[in-house]
N, C-alpha and C. Protein backbone atom coordinates (compact mmCIF):
# COMPACT_ATOMS: atom_id res chain seq x y z
N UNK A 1 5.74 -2.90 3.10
CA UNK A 1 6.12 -4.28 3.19
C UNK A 1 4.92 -5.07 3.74
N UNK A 2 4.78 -6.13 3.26
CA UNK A 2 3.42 -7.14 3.51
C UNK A 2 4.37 -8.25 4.84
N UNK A 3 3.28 -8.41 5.99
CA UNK A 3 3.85 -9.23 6.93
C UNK A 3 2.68 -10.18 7.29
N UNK A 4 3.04 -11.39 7.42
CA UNK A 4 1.63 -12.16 8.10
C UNK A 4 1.83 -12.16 9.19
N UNK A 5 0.92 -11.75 10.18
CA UNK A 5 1.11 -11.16 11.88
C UNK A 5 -0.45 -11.95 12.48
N UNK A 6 0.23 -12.58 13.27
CA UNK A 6 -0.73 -13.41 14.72
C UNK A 6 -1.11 -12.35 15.95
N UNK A 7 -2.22 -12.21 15.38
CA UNK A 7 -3.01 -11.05 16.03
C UNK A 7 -4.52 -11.26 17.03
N UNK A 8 -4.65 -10.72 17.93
CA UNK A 8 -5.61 -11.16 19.27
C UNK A 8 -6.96 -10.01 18.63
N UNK A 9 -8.37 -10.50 18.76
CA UNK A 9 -9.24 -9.25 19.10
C UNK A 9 -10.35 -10.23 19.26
N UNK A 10 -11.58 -9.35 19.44
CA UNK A 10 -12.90 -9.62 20.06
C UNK A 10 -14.12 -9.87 19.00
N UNK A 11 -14.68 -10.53 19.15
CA UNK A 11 -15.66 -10.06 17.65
C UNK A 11 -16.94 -10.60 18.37
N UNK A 12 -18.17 -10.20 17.63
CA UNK A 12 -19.75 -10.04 18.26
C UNK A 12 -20.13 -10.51 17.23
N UNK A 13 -20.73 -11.95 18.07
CA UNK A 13 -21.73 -12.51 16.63
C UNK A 13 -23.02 -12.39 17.39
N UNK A 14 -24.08 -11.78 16.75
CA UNK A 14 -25.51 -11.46 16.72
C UNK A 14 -26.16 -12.92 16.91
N UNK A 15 -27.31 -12.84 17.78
CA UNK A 15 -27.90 -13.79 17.98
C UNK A 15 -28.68 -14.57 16.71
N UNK A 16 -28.65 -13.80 15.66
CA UNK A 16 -29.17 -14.30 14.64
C UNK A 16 -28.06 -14.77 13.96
N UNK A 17 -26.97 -15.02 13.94
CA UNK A 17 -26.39 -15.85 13.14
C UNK A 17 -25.19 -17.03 14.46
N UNK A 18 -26.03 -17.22 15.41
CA UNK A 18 -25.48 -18.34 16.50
C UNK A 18 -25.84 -19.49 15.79
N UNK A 19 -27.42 -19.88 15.14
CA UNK A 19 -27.22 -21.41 14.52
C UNK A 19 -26.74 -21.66 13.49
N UNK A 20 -25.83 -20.82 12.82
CA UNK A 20 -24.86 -21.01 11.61
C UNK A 20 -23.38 -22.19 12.16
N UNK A 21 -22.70 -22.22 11.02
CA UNK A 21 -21.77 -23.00 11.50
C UNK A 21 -20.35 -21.53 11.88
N UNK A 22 -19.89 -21.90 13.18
CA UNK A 22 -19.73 -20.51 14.10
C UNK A 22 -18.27 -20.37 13.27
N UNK A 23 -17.25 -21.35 13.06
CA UNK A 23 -16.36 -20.62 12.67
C UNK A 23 -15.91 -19.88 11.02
N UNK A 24 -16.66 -20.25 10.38
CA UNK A 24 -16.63 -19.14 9.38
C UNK A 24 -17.87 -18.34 9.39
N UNK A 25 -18.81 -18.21 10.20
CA UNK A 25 -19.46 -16.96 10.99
C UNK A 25 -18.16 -15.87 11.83
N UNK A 26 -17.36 -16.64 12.62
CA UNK A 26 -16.01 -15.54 13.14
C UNK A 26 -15.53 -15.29 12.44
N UNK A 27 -14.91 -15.62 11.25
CA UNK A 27 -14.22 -15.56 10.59
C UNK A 27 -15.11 -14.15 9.38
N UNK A 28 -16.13 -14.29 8.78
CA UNK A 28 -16.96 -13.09 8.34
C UNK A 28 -17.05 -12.15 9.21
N UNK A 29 -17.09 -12.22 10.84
CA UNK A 29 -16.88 -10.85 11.47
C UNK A 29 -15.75 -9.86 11.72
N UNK A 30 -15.01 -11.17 11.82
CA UNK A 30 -13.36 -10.43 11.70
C UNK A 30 -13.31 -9.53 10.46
N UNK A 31 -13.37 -10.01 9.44
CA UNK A 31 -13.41 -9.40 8.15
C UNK A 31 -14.14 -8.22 7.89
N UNK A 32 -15.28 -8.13 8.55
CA UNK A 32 -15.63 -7.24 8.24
C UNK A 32 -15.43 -5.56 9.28
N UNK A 33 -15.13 -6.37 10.63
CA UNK A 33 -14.47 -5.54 11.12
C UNK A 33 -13.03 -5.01 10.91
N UNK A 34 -12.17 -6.02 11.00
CA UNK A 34 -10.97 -5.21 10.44
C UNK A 34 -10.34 -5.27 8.86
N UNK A 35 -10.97 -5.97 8.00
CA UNK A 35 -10.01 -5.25 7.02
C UNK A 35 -10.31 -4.20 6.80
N UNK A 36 -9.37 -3.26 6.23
CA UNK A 36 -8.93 -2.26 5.63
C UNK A 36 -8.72 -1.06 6.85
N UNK A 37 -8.81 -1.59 7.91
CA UNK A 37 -8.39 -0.69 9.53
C UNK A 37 -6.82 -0.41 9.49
N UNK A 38 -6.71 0.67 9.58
CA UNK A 38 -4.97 1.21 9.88
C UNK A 38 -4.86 1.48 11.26
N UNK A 39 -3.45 1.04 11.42
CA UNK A 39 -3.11 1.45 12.78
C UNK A 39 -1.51 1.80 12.91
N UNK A 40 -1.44 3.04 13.57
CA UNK A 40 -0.17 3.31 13.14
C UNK A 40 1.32 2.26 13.72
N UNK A 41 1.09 1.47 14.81
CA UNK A 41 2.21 0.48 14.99
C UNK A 41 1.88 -0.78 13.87
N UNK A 42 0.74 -1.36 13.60
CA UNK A 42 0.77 -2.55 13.07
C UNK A 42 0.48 -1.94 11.28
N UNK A 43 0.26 -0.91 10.84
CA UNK A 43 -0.39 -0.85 9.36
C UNK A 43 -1.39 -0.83 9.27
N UNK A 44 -1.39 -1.27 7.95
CA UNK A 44 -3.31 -1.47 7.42
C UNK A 44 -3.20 -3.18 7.22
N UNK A 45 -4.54 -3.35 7.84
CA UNK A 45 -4.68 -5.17 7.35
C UNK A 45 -5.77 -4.96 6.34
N UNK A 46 -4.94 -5.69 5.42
CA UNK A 46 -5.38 -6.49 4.62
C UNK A 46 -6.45 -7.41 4.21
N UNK A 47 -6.06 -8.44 4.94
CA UNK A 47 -6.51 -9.30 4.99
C UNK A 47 -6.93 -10.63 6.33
N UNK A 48 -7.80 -11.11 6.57
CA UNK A 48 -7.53 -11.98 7.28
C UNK A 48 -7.50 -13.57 7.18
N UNK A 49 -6.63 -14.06 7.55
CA UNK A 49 -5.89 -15.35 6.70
C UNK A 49 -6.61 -16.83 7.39
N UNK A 50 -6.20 -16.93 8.32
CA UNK A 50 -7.08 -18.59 8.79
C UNK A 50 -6.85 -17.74 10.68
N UNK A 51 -7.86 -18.98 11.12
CA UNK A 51 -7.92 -18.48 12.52
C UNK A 51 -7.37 -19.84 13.44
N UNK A 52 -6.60 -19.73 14.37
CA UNK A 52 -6.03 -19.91 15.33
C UNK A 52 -6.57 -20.64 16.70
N UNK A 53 -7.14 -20.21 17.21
CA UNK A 53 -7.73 -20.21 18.19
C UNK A 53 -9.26 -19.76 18.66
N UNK A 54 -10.35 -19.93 19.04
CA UNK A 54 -11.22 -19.34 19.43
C UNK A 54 -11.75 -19.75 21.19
N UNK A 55 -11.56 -18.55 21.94
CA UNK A 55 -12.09 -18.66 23.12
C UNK A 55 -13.27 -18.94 23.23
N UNK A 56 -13.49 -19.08 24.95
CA UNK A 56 -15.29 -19.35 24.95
C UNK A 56 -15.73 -18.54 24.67
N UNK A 57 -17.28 -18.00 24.73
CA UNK A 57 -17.97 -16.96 24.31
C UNK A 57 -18.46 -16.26 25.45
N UNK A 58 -18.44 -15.17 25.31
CA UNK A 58 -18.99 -14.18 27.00
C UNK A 58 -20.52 -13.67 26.10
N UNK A 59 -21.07 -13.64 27.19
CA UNK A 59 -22.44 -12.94 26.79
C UNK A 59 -22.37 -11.71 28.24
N UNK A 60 -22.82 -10.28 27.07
CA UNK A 60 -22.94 -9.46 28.24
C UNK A 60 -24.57 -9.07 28.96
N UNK A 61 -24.74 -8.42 30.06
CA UNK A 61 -26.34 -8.46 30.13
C UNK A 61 -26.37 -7.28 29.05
N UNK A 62 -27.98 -7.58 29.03
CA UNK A 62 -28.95 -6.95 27.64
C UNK A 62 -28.33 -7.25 26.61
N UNK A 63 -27.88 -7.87 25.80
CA UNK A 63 -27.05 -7.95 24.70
C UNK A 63 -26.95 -9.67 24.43
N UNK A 64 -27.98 -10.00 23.74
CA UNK A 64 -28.31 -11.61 23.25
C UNK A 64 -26.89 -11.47 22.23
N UNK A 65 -25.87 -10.98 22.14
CA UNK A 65 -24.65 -11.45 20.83
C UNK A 65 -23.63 -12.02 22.44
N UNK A 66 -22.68 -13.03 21.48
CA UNK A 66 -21.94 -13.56 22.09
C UNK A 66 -20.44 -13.01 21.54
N UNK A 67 -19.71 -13.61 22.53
CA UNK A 67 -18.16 -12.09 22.29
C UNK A 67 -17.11 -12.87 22.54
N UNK A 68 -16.19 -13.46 21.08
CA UNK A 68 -15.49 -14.28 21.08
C UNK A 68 -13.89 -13.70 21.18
N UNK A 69 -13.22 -14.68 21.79
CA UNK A 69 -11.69 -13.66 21.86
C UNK A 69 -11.07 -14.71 20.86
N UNK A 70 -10.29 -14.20 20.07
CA UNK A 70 -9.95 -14.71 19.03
C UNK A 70 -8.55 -14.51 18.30
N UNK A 71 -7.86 -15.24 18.57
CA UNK A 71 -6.54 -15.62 17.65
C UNK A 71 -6.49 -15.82 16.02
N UNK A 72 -6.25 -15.11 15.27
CA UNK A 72 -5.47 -15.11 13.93
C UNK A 72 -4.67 -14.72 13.11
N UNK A 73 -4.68 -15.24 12.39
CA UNK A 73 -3.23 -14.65 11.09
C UNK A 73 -4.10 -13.97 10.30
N UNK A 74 -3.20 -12.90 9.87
CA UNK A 74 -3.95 -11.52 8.89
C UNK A 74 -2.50 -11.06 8.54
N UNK A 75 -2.85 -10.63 6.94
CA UNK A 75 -2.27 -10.01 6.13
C UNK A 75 -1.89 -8.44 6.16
N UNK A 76 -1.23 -7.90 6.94
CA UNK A 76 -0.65 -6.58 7.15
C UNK A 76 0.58 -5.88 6.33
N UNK A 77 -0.35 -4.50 5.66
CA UNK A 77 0.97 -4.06 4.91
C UNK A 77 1.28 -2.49 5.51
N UNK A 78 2.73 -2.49 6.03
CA UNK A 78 3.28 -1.33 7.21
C UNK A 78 4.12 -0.64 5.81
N UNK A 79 4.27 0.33 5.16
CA UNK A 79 5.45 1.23 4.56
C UNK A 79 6.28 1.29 5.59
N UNK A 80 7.68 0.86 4.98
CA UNK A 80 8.92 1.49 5.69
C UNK A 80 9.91 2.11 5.20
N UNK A 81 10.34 3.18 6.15
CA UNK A 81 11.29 4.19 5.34
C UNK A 81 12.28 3.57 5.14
N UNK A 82 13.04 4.15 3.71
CA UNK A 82 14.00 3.36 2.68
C UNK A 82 13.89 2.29 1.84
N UNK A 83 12.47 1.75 2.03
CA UNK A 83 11.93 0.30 1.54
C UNK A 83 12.17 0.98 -0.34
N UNK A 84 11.90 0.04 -1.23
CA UNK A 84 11.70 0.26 -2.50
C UNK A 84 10.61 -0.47 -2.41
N UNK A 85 10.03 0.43 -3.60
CA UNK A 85 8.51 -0.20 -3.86
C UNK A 85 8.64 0.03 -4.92
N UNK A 86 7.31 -1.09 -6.22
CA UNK A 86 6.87 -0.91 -7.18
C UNK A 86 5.34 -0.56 -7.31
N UNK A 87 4.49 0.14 -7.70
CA UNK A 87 3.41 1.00 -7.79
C UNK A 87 3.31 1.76 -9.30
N UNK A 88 1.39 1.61 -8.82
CA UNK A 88 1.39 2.09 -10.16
C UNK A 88 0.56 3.84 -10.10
N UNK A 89 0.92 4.51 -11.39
CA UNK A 89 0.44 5.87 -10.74
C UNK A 89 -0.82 5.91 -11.07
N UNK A 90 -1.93 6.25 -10.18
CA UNK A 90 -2.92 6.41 -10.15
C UNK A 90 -3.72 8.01 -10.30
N UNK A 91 -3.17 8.98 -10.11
CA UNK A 91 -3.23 10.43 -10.17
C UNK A 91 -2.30 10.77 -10.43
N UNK A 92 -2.45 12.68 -11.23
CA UNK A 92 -1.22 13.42 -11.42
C UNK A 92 -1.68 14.81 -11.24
N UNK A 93 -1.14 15.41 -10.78
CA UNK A 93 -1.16 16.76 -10.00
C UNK A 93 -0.45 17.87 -10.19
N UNK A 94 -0.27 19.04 -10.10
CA UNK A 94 0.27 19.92 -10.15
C UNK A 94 1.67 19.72 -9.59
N UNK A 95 1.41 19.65 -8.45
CA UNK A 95 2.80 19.05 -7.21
C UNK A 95 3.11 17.78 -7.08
N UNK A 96 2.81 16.87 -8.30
CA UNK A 96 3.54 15.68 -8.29
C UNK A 96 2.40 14.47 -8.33
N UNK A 97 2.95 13.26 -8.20
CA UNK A 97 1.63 11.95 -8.79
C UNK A 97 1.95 10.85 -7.52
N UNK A 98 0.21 10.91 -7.62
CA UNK A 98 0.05 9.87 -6.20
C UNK A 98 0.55 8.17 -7.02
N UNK A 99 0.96 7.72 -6.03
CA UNK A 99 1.39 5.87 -6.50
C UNK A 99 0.88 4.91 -5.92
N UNK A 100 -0.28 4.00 -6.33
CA UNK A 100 -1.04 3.17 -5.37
C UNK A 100 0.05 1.99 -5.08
N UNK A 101 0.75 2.03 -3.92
CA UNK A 101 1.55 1.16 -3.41
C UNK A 101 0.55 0.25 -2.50
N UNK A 102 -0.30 -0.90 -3.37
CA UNK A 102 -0.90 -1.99 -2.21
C UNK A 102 -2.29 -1.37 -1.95
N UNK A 103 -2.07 -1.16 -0.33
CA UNK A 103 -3.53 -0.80 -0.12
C UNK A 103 -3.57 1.15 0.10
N UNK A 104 -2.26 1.25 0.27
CA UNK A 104 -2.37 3.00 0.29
C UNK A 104 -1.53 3.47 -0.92
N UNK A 105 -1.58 5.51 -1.00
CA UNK A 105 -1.10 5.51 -1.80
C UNK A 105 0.41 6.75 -1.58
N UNK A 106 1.00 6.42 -2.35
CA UNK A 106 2.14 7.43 -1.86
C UNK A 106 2.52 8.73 -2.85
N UNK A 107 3.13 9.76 -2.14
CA UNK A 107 2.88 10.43 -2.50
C UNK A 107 4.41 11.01 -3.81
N UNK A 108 4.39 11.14 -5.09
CA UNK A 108 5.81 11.17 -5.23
C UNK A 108 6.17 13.15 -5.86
N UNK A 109 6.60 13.90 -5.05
CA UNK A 109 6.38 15.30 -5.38
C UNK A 109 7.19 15.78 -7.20
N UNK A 110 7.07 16.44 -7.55
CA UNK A 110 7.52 16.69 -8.49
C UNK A 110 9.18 16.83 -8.58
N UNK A 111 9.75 17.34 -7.37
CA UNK A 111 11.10 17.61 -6.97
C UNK A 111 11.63 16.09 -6.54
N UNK A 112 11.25 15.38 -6.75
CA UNK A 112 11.50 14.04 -6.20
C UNK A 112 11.17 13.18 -7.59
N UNK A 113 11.16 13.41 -8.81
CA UNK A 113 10.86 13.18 -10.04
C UNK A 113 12.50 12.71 -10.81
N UNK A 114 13.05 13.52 -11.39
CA UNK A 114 13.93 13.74 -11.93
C UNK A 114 14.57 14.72 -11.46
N UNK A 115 15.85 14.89 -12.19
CA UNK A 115 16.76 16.33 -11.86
C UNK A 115 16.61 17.15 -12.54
N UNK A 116 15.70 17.32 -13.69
CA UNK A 116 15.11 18.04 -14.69
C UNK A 116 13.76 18.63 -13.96
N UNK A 117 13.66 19.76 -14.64
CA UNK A 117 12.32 20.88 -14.15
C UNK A 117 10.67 19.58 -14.21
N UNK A 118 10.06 19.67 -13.71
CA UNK A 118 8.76 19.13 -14.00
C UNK A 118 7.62 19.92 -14.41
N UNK A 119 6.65 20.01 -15.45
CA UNK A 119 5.53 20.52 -15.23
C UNK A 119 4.56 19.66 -15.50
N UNK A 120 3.37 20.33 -15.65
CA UNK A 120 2.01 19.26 -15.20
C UNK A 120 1.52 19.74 -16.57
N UNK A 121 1.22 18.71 -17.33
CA UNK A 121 0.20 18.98 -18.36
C UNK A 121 -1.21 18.45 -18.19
N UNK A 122 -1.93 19.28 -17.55
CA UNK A 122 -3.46 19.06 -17.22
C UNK A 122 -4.21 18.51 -17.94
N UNK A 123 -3.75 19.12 -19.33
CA UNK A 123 -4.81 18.66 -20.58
C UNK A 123 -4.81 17.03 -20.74
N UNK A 124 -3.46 16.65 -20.75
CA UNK A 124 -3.23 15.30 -20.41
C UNK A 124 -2.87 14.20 -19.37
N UNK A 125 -2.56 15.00 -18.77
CA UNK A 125 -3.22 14.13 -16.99
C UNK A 125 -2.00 13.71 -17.04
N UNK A 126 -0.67 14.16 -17.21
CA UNK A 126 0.90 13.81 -17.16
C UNK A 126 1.62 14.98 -16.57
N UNK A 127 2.76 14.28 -16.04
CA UNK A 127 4.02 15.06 -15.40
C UNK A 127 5.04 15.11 -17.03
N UNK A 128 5.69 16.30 -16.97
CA UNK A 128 6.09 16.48 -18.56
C UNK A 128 7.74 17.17 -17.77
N UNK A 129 8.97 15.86 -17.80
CA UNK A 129 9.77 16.91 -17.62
C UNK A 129 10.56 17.97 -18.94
N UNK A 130 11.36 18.82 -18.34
CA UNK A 130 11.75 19.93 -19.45
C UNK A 130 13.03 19.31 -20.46
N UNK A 131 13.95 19.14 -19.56
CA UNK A 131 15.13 18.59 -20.55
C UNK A 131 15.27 16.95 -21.50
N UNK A 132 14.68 16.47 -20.60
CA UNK A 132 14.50 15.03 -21.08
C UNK A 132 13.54 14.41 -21.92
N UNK A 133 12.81 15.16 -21.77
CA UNK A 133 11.18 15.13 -22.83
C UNK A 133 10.86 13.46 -22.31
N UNK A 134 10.88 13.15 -20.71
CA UNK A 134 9.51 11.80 -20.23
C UNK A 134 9.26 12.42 -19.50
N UNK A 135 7.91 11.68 -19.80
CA UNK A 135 7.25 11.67 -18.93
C UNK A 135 6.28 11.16 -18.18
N UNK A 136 5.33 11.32 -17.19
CA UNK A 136 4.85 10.28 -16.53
C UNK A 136 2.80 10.54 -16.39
N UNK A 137 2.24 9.40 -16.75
CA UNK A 137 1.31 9.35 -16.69
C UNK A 137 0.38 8.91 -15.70
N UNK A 138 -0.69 8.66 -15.90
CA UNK A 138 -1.61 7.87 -15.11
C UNK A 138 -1.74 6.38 -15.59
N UNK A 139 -1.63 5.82 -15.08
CA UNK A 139 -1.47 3.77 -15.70
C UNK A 139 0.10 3.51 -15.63
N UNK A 140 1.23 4.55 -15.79
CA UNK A 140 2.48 4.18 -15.63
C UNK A 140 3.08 2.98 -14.61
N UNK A 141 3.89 2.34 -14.73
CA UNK A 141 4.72 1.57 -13.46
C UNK A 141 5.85 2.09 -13.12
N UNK A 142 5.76 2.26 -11.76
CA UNK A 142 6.98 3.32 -11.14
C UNK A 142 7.86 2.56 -9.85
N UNK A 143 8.80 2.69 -10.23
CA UNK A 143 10.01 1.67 -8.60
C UNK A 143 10.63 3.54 -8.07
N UNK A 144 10.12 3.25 -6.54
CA UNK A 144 10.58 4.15 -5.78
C UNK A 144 10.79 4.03 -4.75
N UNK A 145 11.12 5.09 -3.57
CA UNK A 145 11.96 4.61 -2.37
C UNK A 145 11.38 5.61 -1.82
N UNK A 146 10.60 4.92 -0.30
CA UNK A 146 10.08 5.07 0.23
C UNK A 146 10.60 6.38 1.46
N UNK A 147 10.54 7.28 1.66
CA UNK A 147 11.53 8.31 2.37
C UNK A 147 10.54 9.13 3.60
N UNK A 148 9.05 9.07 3.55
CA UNK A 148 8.60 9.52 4.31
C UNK A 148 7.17 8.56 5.18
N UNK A 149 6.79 8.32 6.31
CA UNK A 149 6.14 7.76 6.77
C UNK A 149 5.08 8.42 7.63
N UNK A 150 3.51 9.08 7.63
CA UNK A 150 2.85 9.34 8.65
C UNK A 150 1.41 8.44 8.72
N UNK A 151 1.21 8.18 9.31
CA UNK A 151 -0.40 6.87 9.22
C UNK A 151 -1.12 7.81 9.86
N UNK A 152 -1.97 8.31 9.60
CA UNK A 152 -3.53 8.77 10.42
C UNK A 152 -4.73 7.04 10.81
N UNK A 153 -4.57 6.73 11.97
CA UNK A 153 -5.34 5.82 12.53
C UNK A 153 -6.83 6.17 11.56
N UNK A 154 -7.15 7.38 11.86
CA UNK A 154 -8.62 7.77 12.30
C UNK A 154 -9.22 7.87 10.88
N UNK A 155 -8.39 8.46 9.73
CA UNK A 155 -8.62 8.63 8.26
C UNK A 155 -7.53 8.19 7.51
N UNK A 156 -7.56 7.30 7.27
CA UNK A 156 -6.58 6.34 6.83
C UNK A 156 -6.28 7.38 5.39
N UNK A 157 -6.85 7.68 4.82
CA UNK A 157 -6.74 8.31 3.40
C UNK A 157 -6.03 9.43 3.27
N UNK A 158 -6.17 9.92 4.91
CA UNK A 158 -5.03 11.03 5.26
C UNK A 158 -3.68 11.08 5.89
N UNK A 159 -3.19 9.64 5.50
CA UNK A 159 -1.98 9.22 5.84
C UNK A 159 -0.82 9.47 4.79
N UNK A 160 0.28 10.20 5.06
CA UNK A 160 1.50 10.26 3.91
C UNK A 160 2.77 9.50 3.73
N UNK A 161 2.70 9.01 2.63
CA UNK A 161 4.34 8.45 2.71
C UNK A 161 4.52 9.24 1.55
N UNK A 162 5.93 9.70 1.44
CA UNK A 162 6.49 10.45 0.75
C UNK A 162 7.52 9.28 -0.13
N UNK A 163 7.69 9.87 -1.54
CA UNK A 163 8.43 8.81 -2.42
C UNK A 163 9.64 9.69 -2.98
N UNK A 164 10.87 8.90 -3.19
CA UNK A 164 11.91 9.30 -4.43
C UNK A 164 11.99 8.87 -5.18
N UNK A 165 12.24 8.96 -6.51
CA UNK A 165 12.77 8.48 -7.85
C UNK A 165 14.19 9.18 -8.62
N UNK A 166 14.87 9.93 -7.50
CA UNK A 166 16.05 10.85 -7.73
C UNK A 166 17.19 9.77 -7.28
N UNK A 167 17.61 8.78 -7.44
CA UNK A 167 18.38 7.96 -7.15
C UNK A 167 18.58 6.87 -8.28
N UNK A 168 19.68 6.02 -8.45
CA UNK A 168 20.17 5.05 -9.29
C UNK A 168 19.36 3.78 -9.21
N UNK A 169 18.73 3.22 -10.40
CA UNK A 169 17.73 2.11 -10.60
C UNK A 169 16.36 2.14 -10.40
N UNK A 170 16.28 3.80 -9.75
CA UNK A 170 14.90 4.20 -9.61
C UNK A 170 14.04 5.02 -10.68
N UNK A 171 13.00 4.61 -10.73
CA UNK A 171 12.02 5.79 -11.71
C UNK A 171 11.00 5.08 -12.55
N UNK A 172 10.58 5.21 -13.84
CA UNK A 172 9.65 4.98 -14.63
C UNK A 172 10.05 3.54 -15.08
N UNK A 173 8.99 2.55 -15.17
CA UNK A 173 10.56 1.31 -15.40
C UNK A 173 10.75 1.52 -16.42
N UNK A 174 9.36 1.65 -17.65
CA UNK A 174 10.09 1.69 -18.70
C UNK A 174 11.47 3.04 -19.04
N UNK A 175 11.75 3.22 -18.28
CA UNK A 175 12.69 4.44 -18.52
C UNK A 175 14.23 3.29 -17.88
N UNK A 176 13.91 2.60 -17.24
CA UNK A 176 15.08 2.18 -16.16
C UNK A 176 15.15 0.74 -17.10
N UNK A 177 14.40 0.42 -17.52
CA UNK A 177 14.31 -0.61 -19.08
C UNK A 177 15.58 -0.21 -20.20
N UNK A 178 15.10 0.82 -20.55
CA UNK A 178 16.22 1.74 -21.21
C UNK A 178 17.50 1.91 -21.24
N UNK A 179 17.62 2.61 -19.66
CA UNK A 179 18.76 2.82 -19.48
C UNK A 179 19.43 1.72 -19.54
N UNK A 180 19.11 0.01 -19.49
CA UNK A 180 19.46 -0.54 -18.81
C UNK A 180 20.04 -1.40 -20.67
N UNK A 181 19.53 -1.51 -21.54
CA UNK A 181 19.38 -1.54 -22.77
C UNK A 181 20.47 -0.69 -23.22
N UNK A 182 20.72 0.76 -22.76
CA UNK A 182 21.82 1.19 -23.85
C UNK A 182 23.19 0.64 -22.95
N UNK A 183 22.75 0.58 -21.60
CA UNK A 183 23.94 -0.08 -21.16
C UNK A 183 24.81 -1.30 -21.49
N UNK A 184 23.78 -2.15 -21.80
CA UNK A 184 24.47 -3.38 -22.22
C UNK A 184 25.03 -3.23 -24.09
N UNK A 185 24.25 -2.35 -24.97
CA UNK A 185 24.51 -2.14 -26.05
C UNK A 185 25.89 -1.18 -25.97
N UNK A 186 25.82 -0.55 -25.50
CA UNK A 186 27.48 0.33 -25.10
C UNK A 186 28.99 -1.10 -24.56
N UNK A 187 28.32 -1.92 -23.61
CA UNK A 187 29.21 -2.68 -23.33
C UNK A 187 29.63 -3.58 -24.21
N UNK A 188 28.66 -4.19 -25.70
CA UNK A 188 28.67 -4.94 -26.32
C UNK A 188 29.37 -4.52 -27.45
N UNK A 189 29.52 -2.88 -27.60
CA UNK A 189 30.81 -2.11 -28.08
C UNK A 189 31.90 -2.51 -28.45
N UNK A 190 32.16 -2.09 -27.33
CA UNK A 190 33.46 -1.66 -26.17
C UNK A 190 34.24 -3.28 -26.37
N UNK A 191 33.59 -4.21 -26.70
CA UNK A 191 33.72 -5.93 -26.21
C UNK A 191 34.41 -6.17 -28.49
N UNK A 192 33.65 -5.51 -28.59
CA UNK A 192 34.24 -5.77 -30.23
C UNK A 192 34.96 -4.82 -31.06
């Protein structure tokens, strides 16, 4: 889930860029310090949006940069368990296909696919289930539900959320397209 969050930190502008015009000088340091930083209470930011406030500047000894405390809004996206998400699959694996949900990616196992067997066709970089003959690729669009949550601060890339698509309205859309198509053609039946 994406939240805009009013957030406090420090930033160091170098003495070589003091005769610039200072607040979109803070505003480039913020940025470059925290986007794409995870943290496991607040997420990963995003982005940082407009700034707020700026304190005076501290100068420490030996150190000609000045050290601003600083108020702003930034773009934070936290996974939460049970959330539904839409994502697209970006990898496919033996044990199932990663889903770039935003800025991370999740993980959706093969047993968490369908109720049908899964295998991996390598040659073609797809999940191939057995009874149903779909299956799922790389470039696909996938709605799933979010069931597992761990953030690694330190390696963000080694953080897991775990996904389902074993539930009602969930899965491949174009598959949930479908279903959704013979449904109304069955009702339009039934009506004549």
């Amino acid at each position: 889930m994406y939240k805009l969050m009013k957030l406090v930190d420090t930033v160091r502008i170098p003495p070589t860029k003091l005769g610039d015009e200072i607040m979109p000088t803070i505003k480039n340091a913020l940025r470059e310090k925290l986007e794409g930083r995870v943290d496991k209470r607040l997420g990963s930011l995003v982005a940082v949006c407009d700034i707020d406030e700026v304190g005076e500047g501290h100068i420490l000894v030996g150190d000609g940069a000045v050290y601003y405390d600083v108020t702003f809004e930034a773009i934070m996206f936290f996974p939460d368990i049970q959330e539904i998400i839409e994502g697209e699959v970006v990898e496919t694996v033996g044990f199932g296909a990663f889903v770039g949900i935003g800025p991370m990616d999740g993980l959706l196992h093969v047993s968490q696919i369908t109720d049908d067997f899964i295998s991996h066709d390598k040659k073609n970089s797809r999940l191939v289930s057995k009874g149903g003959g779909r299956s799922i690729t790389e470039g696909d669009h996938v709605r799933a539900r979010i069931v597992a949550v761990s953030i690694n601060e330190r390696e963000p890339k080694e953080s897991k959320i775990g996904l389902t698509m074993r539930q009602t309205a969930l899965g491949k859309l174009q598959w949930i397209e479908e279903a959704r198509r013979k449904k109304h053609s069955q009702a339009g039946e039934e009506t004549a």
